[in-house]
PDB file of N, CA and C in Angstrom:
ATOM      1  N   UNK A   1    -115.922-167.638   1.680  1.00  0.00           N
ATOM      2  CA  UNK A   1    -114.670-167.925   1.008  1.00  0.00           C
ATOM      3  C   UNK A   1    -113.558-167.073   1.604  1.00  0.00           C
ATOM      4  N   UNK A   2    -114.193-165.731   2.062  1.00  0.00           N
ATOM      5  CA  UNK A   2    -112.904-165.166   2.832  1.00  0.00           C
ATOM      6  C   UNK A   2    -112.271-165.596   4.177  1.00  0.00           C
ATOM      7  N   UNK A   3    -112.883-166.394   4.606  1.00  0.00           N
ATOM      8  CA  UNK A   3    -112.733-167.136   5.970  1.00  0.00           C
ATOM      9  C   UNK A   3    -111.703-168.384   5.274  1.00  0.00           C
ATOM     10  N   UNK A   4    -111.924-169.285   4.334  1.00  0.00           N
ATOM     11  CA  UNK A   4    -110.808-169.532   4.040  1.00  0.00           C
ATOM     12  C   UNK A   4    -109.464-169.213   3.605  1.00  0.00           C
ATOM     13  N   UNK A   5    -109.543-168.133   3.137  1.00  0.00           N
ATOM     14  CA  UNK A   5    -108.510-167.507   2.553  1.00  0.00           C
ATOM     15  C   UNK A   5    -107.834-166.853   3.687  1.00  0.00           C
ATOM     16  N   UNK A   6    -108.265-166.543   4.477  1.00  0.00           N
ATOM     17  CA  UNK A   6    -107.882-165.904   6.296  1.00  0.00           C
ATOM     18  C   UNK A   6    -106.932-166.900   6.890  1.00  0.00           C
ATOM     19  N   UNK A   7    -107.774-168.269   6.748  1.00  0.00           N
ATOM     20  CA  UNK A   7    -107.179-169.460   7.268  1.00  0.00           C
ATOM     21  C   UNK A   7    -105.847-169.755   6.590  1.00  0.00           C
ATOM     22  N   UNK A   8    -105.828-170.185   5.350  1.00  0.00           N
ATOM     23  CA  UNK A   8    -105.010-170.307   4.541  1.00  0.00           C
ATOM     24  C   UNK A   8    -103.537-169.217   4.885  1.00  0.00           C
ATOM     25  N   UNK A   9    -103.879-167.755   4.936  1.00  0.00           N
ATOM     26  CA  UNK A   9    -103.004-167.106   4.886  1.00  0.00           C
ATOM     27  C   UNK A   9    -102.494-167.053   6.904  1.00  0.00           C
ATOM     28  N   UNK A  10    -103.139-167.593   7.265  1.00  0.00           N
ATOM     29  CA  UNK A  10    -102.670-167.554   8.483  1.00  0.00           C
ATOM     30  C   UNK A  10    -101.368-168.646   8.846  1.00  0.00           C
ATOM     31  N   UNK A  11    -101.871-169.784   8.316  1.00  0.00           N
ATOM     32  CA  UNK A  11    -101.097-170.812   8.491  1.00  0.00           C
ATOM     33  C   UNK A  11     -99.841-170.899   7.456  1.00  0.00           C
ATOM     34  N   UNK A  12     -99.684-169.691   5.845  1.00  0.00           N
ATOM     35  CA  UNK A  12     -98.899-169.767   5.525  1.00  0.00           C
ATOM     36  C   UNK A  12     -98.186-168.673   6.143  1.00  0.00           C
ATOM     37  N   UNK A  13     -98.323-167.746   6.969  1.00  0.00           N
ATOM     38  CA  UNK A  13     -97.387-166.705   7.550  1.00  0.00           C
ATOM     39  C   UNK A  13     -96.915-167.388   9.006  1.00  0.00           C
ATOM     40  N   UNK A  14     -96.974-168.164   9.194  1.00  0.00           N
ATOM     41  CA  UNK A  14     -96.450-168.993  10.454  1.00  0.00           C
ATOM     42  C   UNK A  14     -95.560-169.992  10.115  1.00  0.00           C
ATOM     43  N   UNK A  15     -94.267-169.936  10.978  1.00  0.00           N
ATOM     44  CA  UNK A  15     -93.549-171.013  11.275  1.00  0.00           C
ATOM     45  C   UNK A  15     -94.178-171.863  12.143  1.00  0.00           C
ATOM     46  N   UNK A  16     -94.223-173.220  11.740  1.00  0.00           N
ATOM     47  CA  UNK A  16     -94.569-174.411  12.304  1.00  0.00           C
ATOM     48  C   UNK A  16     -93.842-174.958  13.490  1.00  0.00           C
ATOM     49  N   UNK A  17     -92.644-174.847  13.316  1.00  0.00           N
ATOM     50  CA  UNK A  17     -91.862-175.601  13.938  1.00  0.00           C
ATOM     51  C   UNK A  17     -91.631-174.333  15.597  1.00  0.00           C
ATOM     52  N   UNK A  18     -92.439-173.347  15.040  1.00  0.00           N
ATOM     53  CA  UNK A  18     -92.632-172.714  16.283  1.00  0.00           C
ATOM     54  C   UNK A  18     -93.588-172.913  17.529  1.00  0.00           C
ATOM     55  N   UNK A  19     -94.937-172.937  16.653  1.00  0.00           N
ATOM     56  CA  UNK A  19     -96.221-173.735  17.652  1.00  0.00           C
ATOM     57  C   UNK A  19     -96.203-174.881  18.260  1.00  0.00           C
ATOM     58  N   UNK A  20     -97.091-175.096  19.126  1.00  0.00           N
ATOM     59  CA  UNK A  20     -96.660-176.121  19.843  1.00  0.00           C
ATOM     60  C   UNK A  20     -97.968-177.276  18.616  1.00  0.00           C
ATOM     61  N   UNK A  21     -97.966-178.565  18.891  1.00  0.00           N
ATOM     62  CA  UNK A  21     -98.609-178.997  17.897  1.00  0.00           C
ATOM     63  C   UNK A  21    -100.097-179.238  18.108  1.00  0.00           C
ATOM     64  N   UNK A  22    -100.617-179.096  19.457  1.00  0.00           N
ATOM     65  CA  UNK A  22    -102.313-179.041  19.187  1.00  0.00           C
ATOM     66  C   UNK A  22    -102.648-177.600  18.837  1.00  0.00           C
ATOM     67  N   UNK A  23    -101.643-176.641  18.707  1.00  0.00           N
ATOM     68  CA  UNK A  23    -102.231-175.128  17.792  1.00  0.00           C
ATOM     69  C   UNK A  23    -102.537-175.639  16.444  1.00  0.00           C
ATOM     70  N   UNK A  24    -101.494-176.474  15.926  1.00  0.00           N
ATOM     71  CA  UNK A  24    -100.946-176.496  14.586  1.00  0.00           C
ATOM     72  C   UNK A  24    -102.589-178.124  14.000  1.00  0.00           C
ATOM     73  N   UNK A  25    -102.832-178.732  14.795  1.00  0.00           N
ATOM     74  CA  UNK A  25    -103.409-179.593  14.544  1.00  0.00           C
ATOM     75  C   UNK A  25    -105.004-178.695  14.798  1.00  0.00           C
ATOM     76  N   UNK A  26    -104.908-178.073  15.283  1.00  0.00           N
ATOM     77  CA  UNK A  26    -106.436-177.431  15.677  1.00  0.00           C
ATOM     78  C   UNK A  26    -106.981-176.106  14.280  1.00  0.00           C
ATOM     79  N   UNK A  27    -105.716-175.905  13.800  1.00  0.00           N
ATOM     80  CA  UNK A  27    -105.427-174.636  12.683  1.00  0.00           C
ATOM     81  C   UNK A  27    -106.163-175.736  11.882  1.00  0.00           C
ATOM     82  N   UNK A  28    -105.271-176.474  11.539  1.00  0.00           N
ATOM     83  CA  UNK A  28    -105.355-177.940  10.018  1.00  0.00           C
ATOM     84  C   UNK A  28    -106.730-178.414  10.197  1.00  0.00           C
ATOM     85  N   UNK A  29    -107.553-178.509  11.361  1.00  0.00           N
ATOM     86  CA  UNK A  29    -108.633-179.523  11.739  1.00  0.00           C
ATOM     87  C   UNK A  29    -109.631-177.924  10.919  1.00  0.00           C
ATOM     88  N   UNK A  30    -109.690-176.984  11.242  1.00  0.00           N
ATOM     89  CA  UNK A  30    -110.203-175.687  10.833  1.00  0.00           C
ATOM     90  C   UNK A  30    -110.463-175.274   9.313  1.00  0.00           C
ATOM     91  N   UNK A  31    -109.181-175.859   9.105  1.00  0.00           N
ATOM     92  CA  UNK A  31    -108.984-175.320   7.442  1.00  0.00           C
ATOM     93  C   UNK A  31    -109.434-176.677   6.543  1.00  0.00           C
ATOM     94  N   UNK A  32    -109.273-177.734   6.991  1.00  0.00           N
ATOM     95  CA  UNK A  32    -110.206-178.590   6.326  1.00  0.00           C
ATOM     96  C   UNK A  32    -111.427-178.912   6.398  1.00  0.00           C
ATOM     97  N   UNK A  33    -112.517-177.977   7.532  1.00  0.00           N
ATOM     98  CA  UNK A  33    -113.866-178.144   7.741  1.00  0.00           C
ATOM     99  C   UNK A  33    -114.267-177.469   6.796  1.00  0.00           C
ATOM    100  N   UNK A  34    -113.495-175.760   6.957  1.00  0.00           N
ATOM    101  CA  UNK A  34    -113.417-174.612   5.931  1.00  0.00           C
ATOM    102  C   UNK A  34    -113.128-175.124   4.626  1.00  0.00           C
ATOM    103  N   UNK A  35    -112.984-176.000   4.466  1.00  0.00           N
ATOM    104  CA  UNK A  35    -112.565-176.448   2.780  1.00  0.00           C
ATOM    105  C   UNK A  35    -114.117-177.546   1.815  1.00  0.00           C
ATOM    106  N   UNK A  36    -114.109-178.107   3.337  1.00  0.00           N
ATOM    107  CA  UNK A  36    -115.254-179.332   3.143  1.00  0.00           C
ATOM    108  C   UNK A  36    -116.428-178.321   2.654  1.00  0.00           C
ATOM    109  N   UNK A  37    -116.513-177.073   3.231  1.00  0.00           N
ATOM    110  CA  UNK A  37    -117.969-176.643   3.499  1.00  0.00           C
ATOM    111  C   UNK A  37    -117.586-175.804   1.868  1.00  0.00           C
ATOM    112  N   UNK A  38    -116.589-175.170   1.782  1.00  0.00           N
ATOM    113  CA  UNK A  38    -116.466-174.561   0.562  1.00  0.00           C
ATOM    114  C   UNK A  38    -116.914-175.585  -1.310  1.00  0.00           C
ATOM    115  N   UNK A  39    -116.671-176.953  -0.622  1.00  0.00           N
ATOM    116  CA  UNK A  39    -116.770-177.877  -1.506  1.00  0.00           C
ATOM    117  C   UNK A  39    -118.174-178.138  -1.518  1.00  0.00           C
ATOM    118  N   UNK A  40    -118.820-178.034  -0.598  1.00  0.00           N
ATOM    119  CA  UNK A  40    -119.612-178.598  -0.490  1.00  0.00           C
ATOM    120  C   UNK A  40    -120.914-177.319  -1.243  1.00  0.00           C
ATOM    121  N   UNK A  41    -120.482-176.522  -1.158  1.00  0.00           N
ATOM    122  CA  UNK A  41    -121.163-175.174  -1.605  1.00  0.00           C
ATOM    123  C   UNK A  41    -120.947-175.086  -3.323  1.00  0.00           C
ATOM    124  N   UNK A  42    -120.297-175.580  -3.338  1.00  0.00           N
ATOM    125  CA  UNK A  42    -119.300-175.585  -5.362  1.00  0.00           C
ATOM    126  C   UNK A  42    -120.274-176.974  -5.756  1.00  0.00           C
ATOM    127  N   UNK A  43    -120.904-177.490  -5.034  1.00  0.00           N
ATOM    128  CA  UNK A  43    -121.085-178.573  -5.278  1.00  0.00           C
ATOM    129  C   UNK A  43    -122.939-178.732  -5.240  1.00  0.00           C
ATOM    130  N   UNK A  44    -123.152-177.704  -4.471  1.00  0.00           N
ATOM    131  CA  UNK A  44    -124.702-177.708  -4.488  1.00  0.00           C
ATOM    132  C   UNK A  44    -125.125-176.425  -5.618  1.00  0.00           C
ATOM    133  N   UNK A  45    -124.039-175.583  -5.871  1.00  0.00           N
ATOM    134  CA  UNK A  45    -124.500-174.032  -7.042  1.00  0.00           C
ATOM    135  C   UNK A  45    -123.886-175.211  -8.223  1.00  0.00           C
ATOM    136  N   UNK A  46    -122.679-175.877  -8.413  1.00  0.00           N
ATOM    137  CA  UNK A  46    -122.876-176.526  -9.865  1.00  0.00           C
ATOM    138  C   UNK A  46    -124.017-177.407 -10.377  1.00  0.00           C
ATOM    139  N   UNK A  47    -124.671-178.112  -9.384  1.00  0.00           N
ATOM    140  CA  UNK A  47    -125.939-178.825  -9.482  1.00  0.00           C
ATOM    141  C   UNK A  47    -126.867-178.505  -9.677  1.00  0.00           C
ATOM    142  N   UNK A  48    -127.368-176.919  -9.431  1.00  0.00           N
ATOM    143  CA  UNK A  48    -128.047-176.067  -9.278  1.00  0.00           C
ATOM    144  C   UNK A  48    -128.002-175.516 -10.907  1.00  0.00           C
ATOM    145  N   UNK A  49    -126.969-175.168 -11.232  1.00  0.00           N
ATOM    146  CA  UNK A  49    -126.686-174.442 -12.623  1.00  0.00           C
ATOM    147  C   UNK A  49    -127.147-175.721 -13.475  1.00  0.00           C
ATOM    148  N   UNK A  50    -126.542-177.022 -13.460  1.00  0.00           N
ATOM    149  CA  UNK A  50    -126.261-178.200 -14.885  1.00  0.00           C
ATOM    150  C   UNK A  50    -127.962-178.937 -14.492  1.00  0.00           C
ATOM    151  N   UNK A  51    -128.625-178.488 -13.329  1.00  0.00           N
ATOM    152  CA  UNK A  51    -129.919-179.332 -13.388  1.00  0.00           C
ATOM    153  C   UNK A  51    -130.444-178.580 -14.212  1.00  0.00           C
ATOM    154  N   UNK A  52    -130.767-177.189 -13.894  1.00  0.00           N
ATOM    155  CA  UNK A  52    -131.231-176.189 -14.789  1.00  0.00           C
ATOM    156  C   UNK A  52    -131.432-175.796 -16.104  1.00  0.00           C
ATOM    157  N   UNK A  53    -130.154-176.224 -16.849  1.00  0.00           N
ATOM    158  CA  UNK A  53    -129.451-176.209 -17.957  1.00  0.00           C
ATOM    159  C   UNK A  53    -130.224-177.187 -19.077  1.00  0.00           C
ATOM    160  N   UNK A  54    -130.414-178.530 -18.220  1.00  0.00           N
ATOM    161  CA  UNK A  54    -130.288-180.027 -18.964  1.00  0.00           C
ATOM    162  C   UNK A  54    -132.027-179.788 -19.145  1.00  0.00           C
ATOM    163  N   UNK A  55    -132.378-180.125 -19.982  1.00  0.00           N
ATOM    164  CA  UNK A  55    -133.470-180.374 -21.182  1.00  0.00           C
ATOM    165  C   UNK A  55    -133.404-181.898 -21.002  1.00  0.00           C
ATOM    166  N   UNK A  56    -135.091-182.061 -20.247  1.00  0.00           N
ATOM    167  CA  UNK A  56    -135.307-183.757 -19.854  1.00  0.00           C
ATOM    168  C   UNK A  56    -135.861-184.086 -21.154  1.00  0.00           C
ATOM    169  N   UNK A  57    -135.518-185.491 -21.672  1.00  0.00           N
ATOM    170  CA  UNK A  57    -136.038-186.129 -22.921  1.00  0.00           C
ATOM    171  C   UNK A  57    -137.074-186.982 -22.424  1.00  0.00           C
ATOM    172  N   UNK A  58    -138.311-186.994 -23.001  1.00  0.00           N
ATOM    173  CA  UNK A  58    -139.060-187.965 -22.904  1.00  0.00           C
ATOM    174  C   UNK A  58    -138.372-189.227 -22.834  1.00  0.00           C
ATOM    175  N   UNK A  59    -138.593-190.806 -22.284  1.00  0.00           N
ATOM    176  CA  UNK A  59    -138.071-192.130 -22.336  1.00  0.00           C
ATOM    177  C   UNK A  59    -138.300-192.419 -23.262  1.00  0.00           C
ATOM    178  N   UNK A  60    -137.504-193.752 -24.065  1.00  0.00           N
ATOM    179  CA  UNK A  60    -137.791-194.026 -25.210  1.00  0.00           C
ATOM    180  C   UNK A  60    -138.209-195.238 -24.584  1.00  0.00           C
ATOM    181  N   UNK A  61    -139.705-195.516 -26.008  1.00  0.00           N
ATOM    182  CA  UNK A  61    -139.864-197.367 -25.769  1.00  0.00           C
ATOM    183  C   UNK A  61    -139.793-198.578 -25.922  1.00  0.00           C
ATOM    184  N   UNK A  62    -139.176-199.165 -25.399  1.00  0.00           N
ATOM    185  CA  UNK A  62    -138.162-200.416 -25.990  1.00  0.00           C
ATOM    186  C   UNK A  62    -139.006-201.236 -26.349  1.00  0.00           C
ATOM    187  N   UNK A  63    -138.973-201.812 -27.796  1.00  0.00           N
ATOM    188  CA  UNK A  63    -139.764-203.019 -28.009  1.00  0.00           C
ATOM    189  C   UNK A  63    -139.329-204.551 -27.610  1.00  0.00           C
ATOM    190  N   UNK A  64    -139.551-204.973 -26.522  1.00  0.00           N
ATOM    191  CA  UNK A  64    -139.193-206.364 -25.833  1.00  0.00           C
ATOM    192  C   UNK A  64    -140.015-208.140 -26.729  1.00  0.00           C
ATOM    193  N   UNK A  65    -140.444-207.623 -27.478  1.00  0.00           N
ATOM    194  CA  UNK A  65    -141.348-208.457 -27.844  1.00  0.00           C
ATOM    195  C   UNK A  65    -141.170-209.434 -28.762  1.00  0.00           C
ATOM    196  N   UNK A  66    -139.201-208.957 -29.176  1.00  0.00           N
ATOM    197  CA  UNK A  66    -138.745-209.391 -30.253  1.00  0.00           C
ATOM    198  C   UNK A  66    -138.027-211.377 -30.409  1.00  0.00           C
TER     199      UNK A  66
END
C-alpha cells in the first residue's frame, strides 16, 4: 500500500503539462496496476473474513409432490 501512496504522491507533486506524455502515460499505466492489485488484495482478505464469519445452514427440503 505504500507503493501506492508513493505513486499517488508522485504524480500529485508534478506538473503535467511539464512531462513529456509517454512519462505521464507510463506514471498512469503504473498507478492503475498499483490500484488493480491493491483491489484485488481488499478483495481476497474481505472474502477471507465474510467466508469465515457465515454459519452454513443445512438445505432445506422442498416438497415437490404437491
Amino acid at each position: 500500500m505504500s507503493d501506492l501512496a508513493t505513486a499517488i504522491d508522485n504524480l500529485a507533486a508534478e506538473d503535467p503539462s511539464e512531462l513529456p506524455l509517454g512519462t505521464i502515460t507510463e506514471q498512469l499505466m503504473d498507478l492503475h496496476w498499483q490500484m488493480a492489485r491493491l483491489q484485488a488484495q481488499i478483495a481476497r482478505r474481505t472474502h477471507l473474513r465474510t467466508a469465515a464469519s457465515r454459519v452454513r445452514k443445512p438445505p432445506v427440503a422442498v416438497n415437490t409432490t404437491n
